[in-house]
ModelCIF file with pLDDT and N, C-alpha, C, O atoms, coordinates in Angstrom:
data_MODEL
#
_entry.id   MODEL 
#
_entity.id                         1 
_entity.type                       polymer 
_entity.pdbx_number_of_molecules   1 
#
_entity_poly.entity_id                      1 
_entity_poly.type                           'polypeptide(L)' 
_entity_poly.nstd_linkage                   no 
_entity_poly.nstd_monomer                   no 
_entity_poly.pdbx_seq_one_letter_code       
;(UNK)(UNK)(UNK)(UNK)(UNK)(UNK)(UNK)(UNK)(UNK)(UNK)(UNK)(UNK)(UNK)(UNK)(UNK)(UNK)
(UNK)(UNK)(UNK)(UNK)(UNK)(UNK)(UNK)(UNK)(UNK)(UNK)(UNK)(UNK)(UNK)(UNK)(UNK)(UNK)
(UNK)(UNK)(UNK)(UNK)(UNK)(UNK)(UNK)(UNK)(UNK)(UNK)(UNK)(UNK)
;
_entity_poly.pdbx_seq_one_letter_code_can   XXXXXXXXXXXXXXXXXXXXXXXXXXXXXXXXXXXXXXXXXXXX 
_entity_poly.pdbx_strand_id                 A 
#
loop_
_entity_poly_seq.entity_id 
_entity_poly_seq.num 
_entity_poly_seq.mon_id 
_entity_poly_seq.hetero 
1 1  UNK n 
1 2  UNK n 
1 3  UNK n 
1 4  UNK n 
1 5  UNK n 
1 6  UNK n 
1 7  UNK n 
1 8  UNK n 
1 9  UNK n 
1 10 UNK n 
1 11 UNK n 
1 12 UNK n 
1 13 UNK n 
1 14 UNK n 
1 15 UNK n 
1 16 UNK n 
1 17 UNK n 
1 18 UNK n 
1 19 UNK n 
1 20 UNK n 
1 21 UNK n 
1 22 UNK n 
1 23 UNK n 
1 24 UNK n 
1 25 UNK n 
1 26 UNK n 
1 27 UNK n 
1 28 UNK n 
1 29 UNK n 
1 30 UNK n 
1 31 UNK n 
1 32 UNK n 
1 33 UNK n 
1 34 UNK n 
1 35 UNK n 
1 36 UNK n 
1 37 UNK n 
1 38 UNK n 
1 39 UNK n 
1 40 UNK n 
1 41 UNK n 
1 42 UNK n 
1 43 UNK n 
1 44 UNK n 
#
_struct_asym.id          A 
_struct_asym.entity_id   1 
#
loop_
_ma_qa_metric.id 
_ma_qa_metric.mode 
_ma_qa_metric.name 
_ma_qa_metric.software_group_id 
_ma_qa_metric.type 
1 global pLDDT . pLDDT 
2 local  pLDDT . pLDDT 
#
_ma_qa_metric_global.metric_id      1 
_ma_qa_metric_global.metric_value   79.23 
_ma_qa_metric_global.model_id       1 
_ma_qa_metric_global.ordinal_id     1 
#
loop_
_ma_qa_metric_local.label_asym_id 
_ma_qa_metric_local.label_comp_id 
_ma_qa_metric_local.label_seq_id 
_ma_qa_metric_local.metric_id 
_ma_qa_metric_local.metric_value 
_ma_qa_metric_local.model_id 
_ma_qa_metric_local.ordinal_id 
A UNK 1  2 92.00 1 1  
A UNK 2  2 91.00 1 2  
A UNK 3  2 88.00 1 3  
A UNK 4  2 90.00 1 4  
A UNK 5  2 92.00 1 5  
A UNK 6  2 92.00 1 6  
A UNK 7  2 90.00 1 7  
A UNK 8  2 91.00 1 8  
A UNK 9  2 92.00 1 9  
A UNK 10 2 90.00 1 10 
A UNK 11 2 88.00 1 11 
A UNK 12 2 89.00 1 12 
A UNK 13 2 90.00 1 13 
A UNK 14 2 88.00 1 14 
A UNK 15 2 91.00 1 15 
A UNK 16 2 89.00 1 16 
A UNK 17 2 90.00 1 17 
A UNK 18 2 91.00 1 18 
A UNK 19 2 92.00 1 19 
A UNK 20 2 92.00 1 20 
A UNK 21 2 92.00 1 21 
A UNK 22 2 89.00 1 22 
A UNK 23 2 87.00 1 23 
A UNK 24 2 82.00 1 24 
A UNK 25 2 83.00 1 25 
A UNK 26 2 76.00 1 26 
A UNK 27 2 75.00 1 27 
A UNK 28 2 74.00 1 28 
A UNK 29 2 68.00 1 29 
A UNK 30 2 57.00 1 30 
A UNK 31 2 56.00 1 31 
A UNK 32 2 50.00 1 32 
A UNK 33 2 47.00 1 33 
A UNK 34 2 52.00 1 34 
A UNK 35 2 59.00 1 35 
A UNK 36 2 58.00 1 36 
A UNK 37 2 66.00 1 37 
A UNK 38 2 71.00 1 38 
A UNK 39 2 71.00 1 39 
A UNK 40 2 70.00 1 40 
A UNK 41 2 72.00 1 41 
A UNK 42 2 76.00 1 42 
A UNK 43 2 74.00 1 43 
A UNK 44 2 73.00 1 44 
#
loop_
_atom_site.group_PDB 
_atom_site.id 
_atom_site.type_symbol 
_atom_site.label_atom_id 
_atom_site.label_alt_id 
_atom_site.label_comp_id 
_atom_site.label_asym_id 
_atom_site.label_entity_id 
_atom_site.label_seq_id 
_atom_site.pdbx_PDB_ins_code 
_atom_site.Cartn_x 
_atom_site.Cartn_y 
_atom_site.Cartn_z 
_atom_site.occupancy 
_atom_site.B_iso_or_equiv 
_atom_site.pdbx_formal_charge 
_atom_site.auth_seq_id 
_atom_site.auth_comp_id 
_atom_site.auth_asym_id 
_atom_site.auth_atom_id 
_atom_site.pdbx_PDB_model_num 
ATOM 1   N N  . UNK A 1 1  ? 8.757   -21.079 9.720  1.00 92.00 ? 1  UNK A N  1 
ATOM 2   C CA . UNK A 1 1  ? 7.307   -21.200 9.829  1.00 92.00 ? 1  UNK A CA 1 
ATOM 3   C C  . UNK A 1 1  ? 6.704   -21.878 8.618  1.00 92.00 ? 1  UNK A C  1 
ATOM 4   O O  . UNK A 1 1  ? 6.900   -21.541 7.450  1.00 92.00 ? 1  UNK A O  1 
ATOM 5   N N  . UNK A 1 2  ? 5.864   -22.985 9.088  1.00 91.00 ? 2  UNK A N  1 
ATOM 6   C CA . UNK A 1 2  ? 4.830   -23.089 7.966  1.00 91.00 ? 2  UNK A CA 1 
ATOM 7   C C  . UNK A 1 2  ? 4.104   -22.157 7.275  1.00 91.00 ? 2  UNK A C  1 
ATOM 8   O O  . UNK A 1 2  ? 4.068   -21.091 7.889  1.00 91.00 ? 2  UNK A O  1 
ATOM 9   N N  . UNK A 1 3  ? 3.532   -22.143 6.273  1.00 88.00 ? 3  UNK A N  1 
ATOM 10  C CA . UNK A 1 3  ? 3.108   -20.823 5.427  1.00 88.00 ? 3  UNK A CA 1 
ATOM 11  C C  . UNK A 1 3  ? 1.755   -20.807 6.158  1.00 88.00 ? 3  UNK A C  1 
ATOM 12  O O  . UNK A 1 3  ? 1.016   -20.078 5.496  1.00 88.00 ? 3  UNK A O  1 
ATOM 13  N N  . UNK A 1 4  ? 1.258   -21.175 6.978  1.00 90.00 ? 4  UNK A N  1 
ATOM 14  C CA . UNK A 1 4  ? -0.205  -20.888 7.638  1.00 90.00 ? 4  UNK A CA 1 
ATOM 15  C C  . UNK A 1 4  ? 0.343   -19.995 8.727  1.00 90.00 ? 4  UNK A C  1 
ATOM 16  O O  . UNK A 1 4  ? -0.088  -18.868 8.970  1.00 90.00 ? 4  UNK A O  1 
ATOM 17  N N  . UNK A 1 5  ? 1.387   -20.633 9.396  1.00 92.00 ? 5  UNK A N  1 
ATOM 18  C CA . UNK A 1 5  ? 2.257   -19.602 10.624 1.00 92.00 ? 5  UNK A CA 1 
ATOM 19  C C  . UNK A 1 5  ? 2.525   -18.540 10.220 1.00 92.00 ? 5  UNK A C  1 
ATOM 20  O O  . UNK A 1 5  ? 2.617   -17.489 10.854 1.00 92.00 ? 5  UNK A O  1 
ATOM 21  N N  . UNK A 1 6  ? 2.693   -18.765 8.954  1.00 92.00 ? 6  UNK A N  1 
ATOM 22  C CA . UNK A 1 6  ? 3.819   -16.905 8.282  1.00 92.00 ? 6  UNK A CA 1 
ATOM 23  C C  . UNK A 1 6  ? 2.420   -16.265 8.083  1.00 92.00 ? 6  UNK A C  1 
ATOM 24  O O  . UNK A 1 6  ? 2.409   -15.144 8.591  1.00 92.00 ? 6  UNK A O  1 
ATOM 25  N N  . UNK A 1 7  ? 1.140   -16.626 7.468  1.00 90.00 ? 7  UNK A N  1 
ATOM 26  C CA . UNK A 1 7  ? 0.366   -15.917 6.800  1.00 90.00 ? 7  UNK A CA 1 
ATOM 27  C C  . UNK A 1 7  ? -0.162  -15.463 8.103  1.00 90.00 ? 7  UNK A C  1 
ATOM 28  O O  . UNK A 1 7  ? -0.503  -14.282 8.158  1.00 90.00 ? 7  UNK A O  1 
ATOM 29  N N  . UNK A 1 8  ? -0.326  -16.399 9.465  1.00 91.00 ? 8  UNK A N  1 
ATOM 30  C CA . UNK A 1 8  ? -1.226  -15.587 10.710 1.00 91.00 ? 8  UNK A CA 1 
ATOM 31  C C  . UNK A 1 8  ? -0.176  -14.456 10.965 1.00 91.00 ? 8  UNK A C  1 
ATOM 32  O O  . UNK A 1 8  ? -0.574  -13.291 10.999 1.00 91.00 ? 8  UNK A O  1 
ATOM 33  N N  . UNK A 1 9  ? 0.982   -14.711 11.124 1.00 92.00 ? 9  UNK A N  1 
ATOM 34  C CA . UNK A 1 9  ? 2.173   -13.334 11.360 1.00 92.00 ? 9  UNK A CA 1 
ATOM 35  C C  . UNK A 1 9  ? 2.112   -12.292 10.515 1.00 92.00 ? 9  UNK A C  1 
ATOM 36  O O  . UNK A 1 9  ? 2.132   -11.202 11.087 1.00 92.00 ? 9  UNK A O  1 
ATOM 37  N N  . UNK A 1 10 ? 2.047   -12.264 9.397  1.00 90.00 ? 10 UNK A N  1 
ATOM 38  C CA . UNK A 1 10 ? 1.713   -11.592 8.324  1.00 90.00 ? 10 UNK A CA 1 
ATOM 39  C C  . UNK A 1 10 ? 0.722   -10.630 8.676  1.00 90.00 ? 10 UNK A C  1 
ATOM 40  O O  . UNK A 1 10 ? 0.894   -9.469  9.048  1.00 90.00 ? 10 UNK A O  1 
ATOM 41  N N  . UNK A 1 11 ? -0.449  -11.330 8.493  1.00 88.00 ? 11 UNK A N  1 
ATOM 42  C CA . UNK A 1 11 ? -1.558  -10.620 9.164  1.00 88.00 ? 11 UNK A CA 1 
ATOM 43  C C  . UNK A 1 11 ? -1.579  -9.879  9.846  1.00 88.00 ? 11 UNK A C  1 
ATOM 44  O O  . UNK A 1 11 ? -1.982  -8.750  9.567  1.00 88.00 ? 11 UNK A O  1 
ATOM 45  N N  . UNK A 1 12 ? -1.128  -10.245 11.073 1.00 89.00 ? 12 UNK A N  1 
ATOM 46  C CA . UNK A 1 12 ? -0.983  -9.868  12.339 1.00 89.00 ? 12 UNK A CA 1 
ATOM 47  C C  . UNK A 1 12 ? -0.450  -8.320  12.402 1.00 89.00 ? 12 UNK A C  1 
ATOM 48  O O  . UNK A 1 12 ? -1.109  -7.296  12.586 1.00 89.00 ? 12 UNK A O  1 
ATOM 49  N N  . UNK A 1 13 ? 0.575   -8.438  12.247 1.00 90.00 ? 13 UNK A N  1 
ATOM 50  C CA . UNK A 1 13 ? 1.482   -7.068  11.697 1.00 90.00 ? 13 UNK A CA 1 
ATOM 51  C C  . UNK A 1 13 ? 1.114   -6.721  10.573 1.00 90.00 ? 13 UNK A C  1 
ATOM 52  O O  . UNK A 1 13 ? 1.690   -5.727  10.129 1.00 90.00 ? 13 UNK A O  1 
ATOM 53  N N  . UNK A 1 14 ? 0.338   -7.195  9.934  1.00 88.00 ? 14 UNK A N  1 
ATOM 54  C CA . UNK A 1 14 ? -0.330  -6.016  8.977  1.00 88.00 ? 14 UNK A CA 1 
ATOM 55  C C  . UNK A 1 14 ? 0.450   -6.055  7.612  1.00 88.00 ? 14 UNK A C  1 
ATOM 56  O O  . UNK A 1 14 ? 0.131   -5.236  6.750  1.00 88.00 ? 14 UNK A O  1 
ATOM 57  N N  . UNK A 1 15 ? 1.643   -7.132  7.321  1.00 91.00 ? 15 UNK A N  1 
ATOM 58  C CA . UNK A 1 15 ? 2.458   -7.233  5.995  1.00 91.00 ? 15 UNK A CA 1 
ATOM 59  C C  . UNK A 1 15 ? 1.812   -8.010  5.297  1.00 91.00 ? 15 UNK A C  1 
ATOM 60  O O  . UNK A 1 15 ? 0.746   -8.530  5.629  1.00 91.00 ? 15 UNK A O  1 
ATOM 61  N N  . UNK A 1 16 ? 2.613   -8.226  3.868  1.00 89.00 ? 16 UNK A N  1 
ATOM 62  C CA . UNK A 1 16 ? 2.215   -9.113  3.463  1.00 89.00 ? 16 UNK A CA 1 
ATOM 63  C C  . UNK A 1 16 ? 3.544   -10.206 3.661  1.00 89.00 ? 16 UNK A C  1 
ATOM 64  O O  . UNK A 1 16 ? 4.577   -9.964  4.285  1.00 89.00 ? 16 UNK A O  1 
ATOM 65  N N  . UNK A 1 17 ? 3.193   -11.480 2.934  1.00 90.00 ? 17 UNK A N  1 
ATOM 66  C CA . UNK A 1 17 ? 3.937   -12.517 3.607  1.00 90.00 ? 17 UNK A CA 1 
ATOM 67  C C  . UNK A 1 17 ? 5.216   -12.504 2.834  1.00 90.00 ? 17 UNK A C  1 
ATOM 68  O O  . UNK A 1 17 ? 6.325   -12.670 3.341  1.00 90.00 ? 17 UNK A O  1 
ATOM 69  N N  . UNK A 1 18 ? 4.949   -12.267 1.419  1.00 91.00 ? 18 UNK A N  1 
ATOM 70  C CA . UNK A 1 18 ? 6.105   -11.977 0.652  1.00 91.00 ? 18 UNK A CA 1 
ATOM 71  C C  . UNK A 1 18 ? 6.792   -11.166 1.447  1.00 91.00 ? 18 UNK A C  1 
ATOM 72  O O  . UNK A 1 18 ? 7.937   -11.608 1.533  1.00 91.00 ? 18 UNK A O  1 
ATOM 73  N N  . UNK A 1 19 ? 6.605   -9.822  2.313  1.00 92.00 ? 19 UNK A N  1 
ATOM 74  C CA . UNK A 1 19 ? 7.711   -8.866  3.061  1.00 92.00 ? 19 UNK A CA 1 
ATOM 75  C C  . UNK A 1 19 ? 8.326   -9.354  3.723  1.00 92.00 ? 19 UNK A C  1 
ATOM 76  O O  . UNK A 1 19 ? 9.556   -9.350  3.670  1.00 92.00 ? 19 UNK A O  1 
ATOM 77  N N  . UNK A 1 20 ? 7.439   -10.083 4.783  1.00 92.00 ? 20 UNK A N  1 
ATOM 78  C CA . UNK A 1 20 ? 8.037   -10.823 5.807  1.00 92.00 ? 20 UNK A CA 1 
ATOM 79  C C  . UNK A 1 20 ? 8.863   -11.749 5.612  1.00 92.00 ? 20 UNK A C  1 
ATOM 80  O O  . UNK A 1 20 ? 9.676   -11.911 6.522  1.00 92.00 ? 20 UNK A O  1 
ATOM 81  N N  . UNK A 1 21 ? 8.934   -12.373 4.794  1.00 92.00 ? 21 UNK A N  1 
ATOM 82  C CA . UNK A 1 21 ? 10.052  -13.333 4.225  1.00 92.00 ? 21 UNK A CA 1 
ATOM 83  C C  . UNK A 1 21 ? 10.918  -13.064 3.636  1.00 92.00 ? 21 UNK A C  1 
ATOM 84  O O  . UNK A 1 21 ? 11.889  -13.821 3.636  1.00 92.00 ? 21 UNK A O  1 
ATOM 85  N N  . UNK A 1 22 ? 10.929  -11.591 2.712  1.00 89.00 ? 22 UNK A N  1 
ATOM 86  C CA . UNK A 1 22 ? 11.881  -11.323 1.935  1.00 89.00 ? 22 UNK A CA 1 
ATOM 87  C C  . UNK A 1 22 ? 12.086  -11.418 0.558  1.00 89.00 ? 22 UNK A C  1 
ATOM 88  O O  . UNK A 1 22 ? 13.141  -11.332 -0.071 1.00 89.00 ? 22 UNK A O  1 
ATOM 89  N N  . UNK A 1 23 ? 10.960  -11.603 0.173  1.00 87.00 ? 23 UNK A N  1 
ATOM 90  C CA . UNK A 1 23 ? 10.906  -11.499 -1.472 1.00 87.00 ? 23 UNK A CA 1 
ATOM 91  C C  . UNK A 1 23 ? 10.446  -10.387 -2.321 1.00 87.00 ? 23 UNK A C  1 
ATOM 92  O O  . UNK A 1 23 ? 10.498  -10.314 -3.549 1.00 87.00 ? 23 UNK A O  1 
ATOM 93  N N  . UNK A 1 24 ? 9.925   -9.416  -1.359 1.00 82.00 ? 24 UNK A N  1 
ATOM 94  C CA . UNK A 1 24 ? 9.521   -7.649  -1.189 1.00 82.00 ? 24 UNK A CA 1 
ATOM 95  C C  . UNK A 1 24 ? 10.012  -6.716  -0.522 1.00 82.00 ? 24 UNK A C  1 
ATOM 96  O O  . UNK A 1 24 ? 10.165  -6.878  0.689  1.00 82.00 ? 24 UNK A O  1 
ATOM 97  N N  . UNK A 1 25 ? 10.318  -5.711  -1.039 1.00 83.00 ? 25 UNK A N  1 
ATOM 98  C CA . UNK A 1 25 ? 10.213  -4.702  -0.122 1.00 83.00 ? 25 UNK A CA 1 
ATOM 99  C C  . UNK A 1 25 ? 9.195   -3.962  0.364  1.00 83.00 ? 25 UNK A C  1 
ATOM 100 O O  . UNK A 1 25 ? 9.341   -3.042  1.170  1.00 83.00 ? 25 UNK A O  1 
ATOM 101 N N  . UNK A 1 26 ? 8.139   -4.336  -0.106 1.00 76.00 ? 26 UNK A N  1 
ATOM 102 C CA . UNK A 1 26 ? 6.471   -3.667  0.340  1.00 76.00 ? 26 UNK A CA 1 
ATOM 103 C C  . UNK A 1 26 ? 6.310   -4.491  0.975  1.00 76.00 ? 26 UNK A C  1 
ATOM 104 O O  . UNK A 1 26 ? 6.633   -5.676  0.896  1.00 76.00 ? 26 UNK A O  1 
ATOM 105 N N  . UNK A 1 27 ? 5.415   -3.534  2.175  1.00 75.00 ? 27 UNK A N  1 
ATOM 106 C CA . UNK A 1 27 ? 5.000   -4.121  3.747  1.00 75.00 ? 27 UNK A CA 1 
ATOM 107 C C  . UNK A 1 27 ? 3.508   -4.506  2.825  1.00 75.00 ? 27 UNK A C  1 
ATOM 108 O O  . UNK A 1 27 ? 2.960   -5.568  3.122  1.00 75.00 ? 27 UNK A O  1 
ATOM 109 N N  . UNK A 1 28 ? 3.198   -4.082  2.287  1.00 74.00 ? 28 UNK A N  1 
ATOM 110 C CA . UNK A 1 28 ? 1.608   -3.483  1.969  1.00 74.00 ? 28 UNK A CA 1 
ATOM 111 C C  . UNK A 1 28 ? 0.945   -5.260  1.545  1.00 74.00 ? 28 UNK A C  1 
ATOM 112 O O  . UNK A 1 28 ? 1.753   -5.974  0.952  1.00 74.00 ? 28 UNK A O  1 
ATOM 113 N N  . UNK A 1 29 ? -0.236  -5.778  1.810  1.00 68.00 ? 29 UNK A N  1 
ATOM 114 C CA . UNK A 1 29 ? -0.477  -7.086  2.106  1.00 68.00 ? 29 UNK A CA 1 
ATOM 115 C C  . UNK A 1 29 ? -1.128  -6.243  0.661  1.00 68.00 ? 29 UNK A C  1 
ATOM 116 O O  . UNK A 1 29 ? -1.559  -5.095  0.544  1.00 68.00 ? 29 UNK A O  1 
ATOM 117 N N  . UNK A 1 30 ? -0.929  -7.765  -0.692 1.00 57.00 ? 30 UNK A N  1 
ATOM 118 C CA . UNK A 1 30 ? -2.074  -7.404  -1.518 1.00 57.00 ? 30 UNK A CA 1 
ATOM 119 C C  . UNK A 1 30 ? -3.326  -7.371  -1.187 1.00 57.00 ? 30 UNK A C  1 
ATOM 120 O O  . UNK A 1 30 ? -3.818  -8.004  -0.253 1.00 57.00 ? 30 UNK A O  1 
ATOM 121 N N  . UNK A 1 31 ? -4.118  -6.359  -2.209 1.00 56.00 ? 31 UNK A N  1 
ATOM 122 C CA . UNK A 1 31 ? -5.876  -6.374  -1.792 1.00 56.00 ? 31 UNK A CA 1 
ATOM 123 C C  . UNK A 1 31 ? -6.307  -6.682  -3.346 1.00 56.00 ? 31 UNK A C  1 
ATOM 124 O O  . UNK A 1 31 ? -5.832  -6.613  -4.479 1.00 56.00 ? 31 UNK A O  1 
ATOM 125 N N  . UNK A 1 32 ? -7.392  -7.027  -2.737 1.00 50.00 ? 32 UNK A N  1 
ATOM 126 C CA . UNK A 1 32 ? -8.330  -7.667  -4.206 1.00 50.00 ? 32 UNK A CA 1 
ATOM 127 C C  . UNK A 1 32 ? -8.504  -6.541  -5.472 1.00 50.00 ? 32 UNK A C  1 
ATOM 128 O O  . UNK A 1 32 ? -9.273  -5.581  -5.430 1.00 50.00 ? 32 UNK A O  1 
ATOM 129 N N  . UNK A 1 33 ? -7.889  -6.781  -6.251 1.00 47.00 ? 33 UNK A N  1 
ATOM 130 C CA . UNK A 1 33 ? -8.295  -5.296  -7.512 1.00 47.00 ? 33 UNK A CA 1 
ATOM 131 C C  . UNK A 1 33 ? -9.690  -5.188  -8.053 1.00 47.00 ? 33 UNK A C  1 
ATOM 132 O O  . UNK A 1 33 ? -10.098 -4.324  -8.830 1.00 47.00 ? 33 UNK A O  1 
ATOM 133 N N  . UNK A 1 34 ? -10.316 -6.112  -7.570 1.00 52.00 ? 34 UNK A N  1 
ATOM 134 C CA . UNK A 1 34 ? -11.678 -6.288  -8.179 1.00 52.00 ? 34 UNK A CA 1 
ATOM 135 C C  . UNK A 1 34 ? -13.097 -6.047  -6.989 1.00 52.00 ? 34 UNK A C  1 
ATOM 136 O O  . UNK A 1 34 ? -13.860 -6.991  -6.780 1.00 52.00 ? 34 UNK A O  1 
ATOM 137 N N  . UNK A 1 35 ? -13.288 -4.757  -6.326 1.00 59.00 ? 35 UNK A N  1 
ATOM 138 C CA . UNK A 1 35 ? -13.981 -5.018  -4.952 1.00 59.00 ? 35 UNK A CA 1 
ATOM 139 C C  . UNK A 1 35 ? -15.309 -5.619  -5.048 1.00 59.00 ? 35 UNK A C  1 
ATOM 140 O O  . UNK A 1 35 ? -15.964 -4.933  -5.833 1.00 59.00 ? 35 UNK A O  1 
ATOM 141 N N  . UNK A 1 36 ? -16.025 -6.635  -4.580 1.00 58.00 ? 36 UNK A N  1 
ATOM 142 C CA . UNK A 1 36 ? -17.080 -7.252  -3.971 1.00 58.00 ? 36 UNK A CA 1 
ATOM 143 C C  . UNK A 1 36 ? -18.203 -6.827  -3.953 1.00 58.00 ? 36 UNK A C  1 
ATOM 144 O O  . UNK A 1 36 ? -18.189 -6.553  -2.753 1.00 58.00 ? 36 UNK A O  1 
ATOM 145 N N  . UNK A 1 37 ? -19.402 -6.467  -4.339 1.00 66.00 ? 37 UNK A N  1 
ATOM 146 C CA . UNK A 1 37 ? -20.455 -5.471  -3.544 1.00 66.00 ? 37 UNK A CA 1 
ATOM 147 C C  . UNK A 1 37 ? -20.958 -6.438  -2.775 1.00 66.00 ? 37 UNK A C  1 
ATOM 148 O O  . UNK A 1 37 ? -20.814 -7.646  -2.963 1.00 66.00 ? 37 UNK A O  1 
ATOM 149 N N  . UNK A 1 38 ? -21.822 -5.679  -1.504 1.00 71.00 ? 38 UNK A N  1 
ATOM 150 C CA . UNK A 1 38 ? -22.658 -6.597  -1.027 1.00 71.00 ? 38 UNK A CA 1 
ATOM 151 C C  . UNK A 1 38 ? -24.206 -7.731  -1.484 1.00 71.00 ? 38 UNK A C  1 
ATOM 152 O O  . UNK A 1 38 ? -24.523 -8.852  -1.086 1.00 71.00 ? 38 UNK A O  1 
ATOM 153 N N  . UNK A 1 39 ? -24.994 -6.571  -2.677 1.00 71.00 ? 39 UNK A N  1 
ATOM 154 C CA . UNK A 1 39 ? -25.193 -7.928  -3.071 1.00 71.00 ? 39 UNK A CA 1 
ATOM 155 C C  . UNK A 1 39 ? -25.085 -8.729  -4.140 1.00 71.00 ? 39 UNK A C  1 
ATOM 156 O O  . UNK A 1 39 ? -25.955 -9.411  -4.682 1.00 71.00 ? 39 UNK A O  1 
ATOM 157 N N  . UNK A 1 40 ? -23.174 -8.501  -4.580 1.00 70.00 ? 40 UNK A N  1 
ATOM 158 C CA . UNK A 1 40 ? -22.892 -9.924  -5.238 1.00 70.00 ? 40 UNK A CA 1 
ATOM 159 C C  . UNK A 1 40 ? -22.394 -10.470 -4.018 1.00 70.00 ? 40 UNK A C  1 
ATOM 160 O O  . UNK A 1 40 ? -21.804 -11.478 -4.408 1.00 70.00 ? 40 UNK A O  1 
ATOM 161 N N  . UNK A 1 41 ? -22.277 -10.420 -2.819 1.00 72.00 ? 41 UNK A N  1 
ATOM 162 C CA . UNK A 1 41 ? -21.657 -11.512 -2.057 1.00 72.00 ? 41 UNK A CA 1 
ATOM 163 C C  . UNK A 1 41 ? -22.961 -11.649 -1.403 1.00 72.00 ? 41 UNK A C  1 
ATOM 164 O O  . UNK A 1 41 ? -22.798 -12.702 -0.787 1.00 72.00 ? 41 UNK A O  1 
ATOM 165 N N  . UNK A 1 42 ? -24.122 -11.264 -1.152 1.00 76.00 ? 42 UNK A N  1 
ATOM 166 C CA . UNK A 1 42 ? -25.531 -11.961 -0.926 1.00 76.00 ? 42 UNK A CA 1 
ATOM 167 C C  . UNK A 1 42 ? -26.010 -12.855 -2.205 1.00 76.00 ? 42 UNK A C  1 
ATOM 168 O O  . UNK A 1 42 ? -26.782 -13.731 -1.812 1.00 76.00 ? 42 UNK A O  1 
ATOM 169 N N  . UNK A 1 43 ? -25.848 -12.893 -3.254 1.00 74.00 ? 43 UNK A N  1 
ATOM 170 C CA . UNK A 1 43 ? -25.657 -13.433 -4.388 1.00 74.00 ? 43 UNK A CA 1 
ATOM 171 C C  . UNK A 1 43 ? -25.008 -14.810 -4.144 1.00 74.00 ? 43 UNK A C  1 
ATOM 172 O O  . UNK A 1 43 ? -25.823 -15.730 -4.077 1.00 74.00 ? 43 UNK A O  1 
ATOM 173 N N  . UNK A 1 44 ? -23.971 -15.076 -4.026 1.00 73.00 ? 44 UNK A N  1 
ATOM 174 C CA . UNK A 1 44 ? -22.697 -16.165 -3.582 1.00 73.00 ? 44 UNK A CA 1 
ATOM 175 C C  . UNK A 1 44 ? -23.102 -16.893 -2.692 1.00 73.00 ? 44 UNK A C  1 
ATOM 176 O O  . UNK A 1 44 ? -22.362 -17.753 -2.215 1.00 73.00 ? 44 UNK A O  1 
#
């Protein structure tokens, strides 16, 4: 797969792409360490 193919599969099932390919053993898709509020993203 192209890495756009792996990342919709990824997704999909809920891994991250590193798992799915094999460069992890965590299913767990990274998340942002830094969370968003809403209005800094009304801000943006």
């Amino acid at each position: 797969p192209k890495s756009g193919e792996l990342s919709r599969l990824a997704d999909f099932f809920g891994v991250s792409m590193d798992y799915l390919w094999g460069r992890s053993e965590s299913q767990t898709p990274c998340q942002s360490s830094v969370p968003v509020s809403s209005s800094e993203w009304q801000d943006r």
